[in-house]
PDB file of N, CA and C in Angstrom:
ATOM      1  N   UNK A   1       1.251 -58.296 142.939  1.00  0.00           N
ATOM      2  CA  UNK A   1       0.032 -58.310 142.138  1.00  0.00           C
ATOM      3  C   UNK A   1       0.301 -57.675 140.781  1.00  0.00           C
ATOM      4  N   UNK A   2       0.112 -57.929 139.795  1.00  0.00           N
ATOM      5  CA  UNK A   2       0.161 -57.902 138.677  1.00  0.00           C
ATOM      6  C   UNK A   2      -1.146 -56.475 138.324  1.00  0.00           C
ATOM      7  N   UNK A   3      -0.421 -55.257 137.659  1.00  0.00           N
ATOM      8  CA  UNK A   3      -1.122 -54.415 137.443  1.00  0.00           C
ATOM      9  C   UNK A   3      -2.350 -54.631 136.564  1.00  0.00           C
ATOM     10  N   UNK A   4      -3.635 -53.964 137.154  1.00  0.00           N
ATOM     11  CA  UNK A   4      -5.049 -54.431 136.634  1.00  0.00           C
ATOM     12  C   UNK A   4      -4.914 -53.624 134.902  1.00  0.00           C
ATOM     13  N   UNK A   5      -3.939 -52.650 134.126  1.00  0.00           N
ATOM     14  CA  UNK A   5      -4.419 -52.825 133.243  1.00  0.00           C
ATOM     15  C   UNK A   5      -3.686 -53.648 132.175  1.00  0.00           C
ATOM     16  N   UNK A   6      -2.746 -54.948 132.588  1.00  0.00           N
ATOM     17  CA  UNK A   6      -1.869 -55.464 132.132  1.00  0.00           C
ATOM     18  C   UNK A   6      -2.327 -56.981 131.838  1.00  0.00           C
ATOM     19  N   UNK A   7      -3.862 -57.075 132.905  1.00  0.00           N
ATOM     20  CA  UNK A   7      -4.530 -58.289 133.011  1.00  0.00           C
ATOM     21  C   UNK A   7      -5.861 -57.610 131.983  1.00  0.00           C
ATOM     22  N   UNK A   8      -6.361 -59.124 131.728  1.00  0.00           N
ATOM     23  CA  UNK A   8      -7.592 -59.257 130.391  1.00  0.00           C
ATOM     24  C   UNK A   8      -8.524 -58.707 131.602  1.00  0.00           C
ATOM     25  N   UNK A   9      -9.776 -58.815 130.886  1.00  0.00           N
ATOM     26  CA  UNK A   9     -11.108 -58.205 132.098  1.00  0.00           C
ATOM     27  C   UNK A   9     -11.385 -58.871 132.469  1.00  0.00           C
ATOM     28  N   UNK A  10     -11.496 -60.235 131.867  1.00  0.00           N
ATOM     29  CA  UNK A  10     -11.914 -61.464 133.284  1.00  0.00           C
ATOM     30  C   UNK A  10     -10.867 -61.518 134.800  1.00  0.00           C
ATOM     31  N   UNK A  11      -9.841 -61.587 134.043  1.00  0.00           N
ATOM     32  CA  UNK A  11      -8.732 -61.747 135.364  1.00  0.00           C
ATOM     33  C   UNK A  11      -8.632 -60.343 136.266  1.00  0.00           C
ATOM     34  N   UNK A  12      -9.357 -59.537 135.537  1.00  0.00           N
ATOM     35  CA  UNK A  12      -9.610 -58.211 136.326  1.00  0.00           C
ATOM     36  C   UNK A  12     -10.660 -58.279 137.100  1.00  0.00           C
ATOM     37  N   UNK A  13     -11.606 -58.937 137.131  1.00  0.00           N
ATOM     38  CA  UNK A  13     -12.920 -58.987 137.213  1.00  0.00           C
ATOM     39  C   UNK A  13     -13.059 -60.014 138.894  1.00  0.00           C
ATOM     40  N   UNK A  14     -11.964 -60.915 138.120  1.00  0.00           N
ATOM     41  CA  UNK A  14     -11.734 -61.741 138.780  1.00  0.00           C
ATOM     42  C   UNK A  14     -11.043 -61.448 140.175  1.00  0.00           C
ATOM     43  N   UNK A  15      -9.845 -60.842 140.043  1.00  0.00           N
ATOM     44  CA  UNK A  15      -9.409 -60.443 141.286  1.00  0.00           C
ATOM     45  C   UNK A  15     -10.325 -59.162 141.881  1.00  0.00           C
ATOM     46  N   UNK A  16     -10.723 -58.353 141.221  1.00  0.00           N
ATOM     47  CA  UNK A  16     -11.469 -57.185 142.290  1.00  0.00           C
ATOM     48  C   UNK A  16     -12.579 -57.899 143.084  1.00  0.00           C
ATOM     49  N   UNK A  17     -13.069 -59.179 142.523  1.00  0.00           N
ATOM     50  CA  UNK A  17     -14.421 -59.752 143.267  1.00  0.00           C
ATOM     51  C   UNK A  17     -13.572 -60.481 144.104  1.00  0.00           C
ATOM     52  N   UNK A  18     -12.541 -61.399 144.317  1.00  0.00           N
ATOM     53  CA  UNK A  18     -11.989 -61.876 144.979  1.00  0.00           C
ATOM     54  C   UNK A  18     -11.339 -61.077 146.125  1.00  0.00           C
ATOM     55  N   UNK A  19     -10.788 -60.093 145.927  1.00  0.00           N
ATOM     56  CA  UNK A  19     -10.309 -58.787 147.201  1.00  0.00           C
ATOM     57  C   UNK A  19     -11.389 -58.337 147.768  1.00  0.00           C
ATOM     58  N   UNK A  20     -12.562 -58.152 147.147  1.00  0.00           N
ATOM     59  CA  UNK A  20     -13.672 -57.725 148.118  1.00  0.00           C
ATOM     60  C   UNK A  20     -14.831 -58.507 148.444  1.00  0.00           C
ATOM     61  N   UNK A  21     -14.938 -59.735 148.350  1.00  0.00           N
ATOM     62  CA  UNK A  21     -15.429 -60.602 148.895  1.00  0.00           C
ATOM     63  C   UNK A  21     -14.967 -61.991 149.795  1.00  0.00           C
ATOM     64  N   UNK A  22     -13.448 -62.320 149.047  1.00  0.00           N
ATOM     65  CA  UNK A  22     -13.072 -63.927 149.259  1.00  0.00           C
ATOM     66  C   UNK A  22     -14.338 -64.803 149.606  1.00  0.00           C
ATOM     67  N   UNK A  23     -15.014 -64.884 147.904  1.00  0.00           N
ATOM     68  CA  UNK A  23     -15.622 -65.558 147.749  1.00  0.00           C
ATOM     69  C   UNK A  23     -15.343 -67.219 147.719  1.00  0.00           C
ATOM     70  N   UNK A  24     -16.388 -68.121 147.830  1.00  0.00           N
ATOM     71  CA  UNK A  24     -16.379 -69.408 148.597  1.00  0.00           C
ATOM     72  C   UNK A  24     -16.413 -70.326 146.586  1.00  0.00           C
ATOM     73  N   UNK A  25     -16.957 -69.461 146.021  1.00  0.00           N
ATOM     74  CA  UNK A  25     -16.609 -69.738 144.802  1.00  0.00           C
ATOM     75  C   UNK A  25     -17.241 -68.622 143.836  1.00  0.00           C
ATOM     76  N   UNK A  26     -16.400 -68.586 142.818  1.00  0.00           N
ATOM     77  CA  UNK A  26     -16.777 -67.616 141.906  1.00  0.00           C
ATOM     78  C   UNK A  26     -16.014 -67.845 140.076  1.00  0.00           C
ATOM     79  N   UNK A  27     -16.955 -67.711 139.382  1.00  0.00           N
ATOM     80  CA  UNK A  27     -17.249 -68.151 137.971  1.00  0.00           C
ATOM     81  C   UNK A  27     -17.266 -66.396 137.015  1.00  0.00           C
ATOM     82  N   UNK A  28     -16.018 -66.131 136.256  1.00  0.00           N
ATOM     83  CA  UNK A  28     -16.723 -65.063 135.705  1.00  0.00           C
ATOM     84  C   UNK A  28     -16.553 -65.404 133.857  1.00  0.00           C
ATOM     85  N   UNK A  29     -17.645 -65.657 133.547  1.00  0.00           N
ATOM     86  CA  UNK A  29     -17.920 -66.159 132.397  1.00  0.00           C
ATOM     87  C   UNK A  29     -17.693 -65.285 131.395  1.00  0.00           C
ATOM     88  N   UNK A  30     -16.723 -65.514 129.949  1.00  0.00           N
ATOM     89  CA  UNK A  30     -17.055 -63.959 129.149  1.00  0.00           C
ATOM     90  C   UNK A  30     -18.050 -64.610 128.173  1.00  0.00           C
ATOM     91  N   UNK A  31     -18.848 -63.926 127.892  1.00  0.00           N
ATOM     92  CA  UNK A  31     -20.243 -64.273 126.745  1.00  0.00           C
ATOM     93  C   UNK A  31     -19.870 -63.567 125.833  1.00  0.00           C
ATOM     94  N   UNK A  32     -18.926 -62.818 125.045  1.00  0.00           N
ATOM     95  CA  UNK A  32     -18.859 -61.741 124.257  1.00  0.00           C
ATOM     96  C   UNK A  32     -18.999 -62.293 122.849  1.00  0.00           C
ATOM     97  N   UNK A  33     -18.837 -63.596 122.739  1.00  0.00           N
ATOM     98  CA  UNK A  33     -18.517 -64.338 121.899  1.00  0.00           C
ATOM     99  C   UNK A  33     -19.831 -64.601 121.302  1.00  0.00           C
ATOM    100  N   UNK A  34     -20.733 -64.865 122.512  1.00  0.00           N
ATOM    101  CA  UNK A  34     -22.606 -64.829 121.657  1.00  0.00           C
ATOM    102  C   UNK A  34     -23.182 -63.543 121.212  1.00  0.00           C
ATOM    103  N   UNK A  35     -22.413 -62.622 121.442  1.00  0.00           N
ATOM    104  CA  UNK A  35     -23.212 -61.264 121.696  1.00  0.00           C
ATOM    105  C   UNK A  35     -22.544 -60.590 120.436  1.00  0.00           C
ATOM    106  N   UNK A  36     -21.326 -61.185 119.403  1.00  0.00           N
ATOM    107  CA  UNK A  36     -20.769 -60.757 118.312  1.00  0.00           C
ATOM    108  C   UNK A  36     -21.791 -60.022 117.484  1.00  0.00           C
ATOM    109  N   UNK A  37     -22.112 -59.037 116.497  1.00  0.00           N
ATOM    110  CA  UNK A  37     -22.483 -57.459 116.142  1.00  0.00           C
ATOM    111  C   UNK A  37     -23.896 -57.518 116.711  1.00  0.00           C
ATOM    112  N   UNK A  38     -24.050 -57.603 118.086  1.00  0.00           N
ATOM    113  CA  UNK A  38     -24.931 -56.916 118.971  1.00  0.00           C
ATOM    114  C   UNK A  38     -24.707 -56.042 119.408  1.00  0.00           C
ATOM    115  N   UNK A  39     -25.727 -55.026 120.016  1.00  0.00           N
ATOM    116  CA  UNK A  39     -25.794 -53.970 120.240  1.00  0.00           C
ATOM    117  C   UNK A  39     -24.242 -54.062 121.467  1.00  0.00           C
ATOM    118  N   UNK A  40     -23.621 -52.805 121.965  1.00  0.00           N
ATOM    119  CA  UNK A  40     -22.642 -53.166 122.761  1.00  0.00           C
ATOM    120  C   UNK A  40     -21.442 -53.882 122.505  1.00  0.00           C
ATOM    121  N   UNK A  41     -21.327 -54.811 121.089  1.00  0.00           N
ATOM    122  CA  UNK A  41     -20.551 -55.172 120.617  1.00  0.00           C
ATOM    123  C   UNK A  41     -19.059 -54.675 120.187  1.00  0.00           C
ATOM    124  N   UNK A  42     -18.359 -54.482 120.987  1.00  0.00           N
ATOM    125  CA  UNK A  42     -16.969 -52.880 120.417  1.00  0.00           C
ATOM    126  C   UNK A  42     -15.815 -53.720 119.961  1.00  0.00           C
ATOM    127  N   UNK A  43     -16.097 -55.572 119.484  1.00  0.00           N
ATOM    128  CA  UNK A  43     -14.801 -55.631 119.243  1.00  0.00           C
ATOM    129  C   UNK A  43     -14.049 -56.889 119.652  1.00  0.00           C
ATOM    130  N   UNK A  44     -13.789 -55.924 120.511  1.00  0.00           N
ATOM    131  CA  UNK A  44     -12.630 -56.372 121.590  1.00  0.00           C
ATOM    132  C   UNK A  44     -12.433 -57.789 121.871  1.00  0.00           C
ATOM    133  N   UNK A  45     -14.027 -58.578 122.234  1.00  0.00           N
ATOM    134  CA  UNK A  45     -14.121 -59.574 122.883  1.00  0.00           C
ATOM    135  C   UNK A  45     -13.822 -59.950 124.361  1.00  0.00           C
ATOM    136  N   UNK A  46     -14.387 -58.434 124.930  1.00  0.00           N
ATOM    137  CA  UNK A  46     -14.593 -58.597 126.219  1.00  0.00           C
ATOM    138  C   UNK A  46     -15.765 -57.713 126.910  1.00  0.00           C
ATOM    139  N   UNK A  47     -17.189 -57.741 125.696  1.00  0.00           N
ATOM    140  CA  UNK A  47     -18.025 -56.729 125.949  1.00  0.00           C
ATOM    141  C   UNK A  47     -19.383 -57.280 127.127  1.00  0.00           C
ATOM    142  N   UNK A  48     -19.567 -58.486 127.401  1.00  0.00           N
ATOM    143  CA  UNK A  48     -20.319 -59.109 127.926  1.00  0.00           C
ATOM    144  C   UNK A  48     -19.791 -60.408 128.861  1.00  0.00           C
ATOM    145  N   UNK A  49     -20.032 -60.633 129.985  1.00  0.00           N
ATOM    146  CA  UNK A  49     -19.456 -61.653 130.760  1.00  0.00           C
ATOM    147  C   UNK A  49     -20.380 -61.494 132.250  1.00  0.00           C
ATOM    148  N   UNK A  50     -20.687 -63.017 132.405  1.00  0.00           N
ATOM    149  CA  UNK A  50     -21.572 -63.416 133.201  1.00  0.00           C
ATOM    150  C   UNK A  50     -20.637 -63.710 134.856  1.00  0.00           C
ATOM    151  N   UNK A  51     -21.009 -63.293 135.715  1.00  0.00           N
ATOM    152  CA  UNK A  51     -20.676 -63.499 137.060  1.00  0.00           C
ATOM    153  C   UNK A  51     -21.758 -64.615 137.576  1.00  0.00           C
ATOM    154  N   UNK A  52     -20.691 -65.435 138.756  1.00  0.00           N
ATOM    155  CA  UNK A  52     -21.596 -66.110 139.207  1.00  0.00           C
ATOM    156  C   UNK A  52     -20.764 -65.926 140.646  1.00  0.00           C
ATOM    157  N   UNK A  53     -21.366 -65.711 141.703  1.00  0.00           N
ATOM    158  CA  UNK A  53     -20.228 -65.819 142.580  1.00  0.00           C
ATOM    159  C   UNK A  53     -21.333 -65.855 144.282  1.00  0.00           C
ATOM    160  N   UNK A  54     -20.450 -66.782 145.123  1.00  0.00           N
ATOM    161  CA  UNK A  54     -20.680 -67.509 146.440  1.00  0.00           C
ATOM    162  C   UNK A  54     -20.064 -66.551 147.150  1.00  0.00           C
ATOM    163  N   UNK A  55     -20.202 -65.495 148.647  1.00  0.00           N
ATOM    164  CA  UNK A  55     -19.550 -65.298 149.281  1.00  0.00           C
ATOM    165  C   UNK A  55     -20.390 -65.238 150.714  1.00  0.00           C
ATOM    166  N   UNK A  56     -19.968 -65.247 152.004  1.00  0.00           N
ATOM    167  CA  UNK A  56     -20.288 -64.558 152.999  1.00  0.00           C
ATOM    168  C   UNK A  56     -21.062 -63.317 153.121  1.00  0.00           C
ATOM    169  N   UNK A  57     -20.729 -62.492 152.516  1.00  0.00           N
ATOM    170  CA  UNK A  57     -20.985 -61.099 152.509  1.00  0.00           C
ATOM    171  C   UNK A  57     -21.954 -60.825 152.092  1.00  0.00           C
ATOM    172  N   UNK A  58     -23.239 -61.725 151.247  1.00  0.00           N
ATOM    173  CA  UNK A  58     -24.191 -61.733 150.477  1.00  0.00           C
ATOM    174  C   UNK A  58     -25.179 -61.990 151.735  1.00  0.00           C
ATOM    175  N   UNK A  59     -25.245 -63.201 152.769  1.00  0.00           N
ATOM    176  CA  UNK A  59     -26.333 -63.514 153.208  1.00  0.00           C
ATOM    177  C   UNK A  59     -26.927 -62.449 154.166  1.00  0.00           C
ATOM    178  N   UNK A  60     -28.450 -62.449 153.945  1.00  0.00           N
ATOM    179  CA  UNK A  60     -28.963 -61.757 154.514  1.00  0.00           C
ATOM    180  C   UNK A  60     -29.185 -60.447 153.863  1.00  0.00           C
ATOM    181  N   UNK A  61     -28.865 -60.659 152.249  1.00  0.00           N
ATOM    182  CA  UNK A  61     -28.903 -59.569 151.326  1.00  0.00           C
ATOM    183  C   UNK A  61     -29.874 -59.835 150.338  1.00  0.00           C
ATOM    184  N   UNK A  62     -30.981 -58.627 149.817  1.00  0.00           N
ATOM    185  CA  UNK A  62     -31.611 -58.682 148.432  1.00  0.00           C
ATOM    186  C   UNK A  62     -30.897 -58.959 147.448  1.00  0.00           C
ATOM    187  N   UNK A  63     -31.483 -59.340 146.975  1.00  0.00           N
ATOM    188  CA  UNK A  63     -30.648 -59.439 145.281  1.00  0.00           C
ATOM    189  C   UNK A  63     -30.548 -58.272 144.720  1.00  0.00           C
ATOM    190  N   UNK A  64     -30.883 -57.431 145.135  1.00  0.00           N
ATOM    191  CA  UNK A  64     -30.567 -56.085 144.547  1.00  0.00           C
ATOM    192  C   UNK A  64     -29.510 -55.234 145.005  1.00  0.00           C
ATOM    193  N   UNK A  65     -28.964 -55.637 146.237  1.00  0.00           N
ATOM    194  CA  UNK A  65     -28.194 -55.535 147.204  1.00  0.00           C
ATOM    195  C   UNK A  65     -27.189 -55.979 146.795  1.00  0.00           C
ATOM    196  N   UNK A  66     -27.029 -57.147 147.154  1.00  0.00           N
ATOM    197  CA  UNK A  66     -26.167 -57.979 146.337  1.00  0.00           C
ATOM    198  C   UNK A  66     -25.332 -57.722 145.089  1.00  0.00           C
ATOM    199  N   UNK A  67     -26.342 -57.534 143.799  1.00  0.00           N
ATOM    200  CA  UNK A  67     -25.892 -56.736 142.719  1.00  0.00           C
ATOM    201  C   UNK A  67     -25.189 -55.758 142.642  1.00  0.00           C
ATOM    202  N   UNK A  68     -25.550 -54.878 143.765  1.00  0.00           N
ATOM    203  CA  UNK A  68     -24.631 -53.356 143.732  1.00  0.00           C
ATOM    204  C   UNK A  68     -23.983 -53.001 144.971  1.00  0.00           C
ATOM    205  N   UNK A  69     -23.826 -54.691 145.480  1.00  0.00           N
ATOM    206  CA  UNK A  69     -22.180 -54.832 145.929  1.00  0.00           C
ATOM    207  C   UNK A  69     -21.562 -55.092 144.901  1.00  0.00           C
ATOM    208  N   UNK A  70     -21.572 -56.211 143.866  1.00  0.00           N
ATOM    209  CA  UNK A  70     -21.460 -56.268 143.269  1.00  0.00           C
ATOM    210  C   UNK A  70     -20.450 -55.679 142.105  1.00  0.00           C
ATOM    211  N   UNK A  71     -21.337 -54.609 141.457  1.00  0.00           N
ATOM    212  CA  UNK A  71     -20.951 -53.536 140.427  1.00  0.00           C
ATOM    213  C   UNK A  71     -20.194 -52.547 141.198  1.00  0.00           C
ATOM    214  N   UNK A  72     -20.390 -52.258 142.175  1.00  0.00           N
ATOM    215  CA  UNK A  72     -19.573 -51.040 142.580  1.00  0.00           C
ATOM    216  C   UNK A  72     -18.123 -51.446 143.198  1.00  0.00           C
ATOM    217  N   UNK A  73     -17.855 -53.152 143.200  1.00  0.00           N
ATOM    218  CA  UNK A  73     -16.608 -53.717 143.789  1.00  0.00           C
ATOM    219  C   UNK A  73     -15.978 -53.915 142.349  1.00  0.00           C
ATOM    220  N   UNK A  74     -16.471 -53.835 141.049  1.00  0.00           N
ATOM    221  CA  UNK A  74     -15.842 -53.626 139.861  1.00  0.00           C
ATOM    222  C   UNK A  74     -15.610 -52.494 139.263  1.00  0.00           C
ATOM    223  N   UNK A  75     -16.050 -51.376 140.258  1.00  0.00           N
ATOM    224  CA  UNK A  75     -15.275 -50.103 139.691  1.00  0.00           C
ATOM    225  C   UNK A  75     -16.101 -49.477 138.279  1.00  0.00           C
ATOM    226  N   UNK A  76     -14.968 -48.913 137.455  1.00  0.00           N
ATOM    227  CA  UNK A  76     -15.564 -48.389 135.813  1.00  0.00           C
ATOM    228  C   UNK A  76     -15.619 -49.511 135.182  1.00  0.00           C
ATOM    229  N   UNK A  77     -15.797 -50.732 135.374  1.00  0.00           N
ATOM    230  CA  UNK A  77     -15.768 -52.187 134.393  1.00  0.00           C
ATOM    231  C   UNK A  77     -17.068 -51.708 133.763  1.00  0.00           C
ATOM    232  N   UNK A  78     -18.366 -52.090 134.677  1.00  0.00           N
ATOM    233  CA  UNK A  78     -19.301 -52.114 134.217  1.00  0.00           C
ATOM    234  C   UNK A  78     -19.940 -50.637 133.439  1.00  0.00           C
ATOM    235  N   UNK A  79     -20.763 -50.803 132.294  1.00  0.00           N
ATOM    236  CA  UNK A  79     -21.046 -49.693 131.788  1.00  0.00           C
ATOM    237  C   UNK A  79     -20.094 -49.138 130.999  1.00  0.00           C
ATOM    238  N   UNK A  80     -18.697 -48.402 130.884  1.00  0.00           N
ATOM    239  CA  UNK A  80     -17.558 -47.883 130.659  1.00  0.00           C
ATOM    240  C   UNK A  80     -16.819 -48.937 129.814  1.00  0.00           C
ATOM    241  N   UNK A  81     -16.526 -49.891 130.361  1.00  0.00           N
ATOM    242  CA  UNK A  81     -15.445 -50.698 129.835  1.00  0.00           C
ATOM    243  C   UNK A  81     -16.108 -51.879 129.020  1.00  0.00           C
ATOM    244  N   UNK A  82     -17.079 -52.696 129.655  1.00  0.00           N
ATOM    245  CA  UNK A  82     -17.798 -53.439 129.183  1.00  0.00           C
ATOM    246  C   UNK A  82     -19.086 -53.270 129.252  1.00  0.00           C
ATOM    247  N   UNK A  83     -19.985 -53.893 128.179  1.00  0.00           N
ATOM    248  CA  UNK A  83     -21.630 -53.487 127.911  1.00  0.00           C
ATOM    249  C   UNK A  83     -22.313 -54.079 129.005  1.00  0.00           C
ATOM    250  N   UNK A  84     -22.001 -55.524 129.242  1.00  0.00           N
ATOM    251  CA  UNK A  84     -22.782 -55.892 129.633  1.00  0.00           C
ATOM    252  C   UNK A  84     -22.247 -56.800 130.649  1.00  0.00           C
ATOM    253  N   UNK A  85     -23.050 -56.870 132.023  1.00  0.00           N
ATOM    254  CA  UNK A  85     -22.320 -57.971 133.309  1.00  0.00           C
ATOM    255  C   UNK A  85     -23.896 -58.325 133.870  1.00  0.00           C
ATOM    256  N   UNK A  86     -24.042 -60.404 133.468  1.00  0.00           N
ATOM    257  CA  UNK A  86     -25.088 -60.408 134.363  1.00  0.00           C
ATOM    258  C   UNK A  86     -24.505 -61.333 135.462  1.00  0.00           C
ATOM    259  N   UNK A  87     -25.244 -60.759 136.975  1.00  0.00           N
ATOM    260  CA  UNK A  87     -25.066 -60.971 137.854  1.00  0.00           C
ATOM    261  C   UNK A  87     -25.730 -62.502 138.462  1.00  0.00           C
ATOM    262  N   UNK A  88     -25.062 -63.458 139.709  1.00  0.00           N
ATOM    263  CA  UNK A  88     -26.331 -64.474 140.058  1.00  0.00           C
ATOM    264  C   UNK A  88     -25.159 -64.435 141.494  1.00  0.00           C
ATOM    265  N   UNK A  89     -25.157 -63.519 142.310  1.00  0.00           N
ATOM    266  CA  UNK A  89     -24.623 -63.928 143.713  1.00  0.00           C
ATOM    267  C   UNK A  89     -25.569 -64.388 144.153  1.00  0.00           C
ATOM    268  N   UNK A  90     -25.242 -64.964 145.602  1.00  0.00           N
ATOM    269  CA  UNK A  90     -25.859 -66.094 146.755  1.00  0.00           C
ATOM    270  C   UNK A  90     -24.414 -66.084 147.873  1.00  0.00           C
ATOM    271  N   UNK A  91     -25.188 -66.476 149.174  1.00  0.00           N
ATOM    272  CA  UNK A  91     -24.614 -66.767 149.922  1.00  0.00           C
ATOM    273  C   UNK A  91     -24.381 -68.423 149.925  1.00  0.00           C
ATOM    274  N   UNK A  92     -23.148 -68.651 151.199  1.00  0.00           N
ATOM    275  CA  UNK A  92     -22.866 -69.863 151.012  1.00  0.00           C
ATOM    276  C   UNK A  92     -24.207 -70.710 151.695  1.00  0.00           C
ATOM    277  N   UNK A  93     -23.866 -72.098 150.302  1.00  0.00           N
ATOM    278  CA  UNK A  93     -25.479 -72.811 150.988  1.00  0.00           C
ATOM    279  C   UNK A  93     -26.516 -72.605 150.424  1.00  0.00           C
ATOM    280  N   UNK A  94     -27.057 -71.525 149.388  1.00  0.00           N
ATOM    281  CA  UNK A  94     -28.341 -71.189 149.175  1.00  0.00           C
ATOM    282  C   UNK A  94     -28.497 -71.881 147.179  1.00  0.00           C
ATOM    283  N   UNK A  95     -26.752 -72.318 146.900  1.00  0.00           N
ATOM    284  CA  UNK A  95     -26.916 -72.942 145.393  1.00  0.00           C
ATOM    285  C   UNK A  95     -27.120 -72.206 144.494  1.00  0.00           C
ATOM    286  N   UNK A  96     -25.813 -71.154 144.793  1.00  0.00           N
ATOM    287  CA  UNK A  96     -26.287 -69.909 143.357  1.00  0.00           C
ATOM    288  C   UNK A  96     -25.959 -70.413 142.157  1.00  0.00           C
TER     289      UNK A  96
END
């Protein structure tokens, strides 16, 4: 595995949701590009990026639930590293 600070934040983003879910599909979008001198804006071009992601582990979960499986399976990403992460999990079947 290729050390997480050697990979961009999507591909970071990407594998921590993938190790703790093996999701059925998953989309992590970077938006940083619409969000250029908005608030949260640091630059970089990796301050905002949209998740979309299918797993098992969701059904039978709030969406609020969900979410902070979510954020807390990305560690210091959210908040710290990047401004902004919006979330849209679902279980498999429900058409997130």
């Amino acid at each position: 595995m290729t050390h997480p600070h050697t990979m961009s934040v999507d591909e970071e983003i990407t594998t921590l949701l993938t190790q703790a879910f093996a999701p059925t599909r998953l989309e992590v979008i970077n938006d940083s590009a619409r969000h250029r001198g908005h608030a949260g804006d640091d630059g970089s071009g990796a301050s905002h990026f949209s998740i979309l992601i299918e797993a098992p582990a969701f059904a039978g979960r709030t969406r609020l639930e969900r979410q902070r499986l979510v954020i807390r399976a990305l560690g210091d990403i959210p908040g710290n590293r990047v401004h902004a992460v919006a979330i849209r999990a679902a279980a498999p079947g429900e058409g997130a």
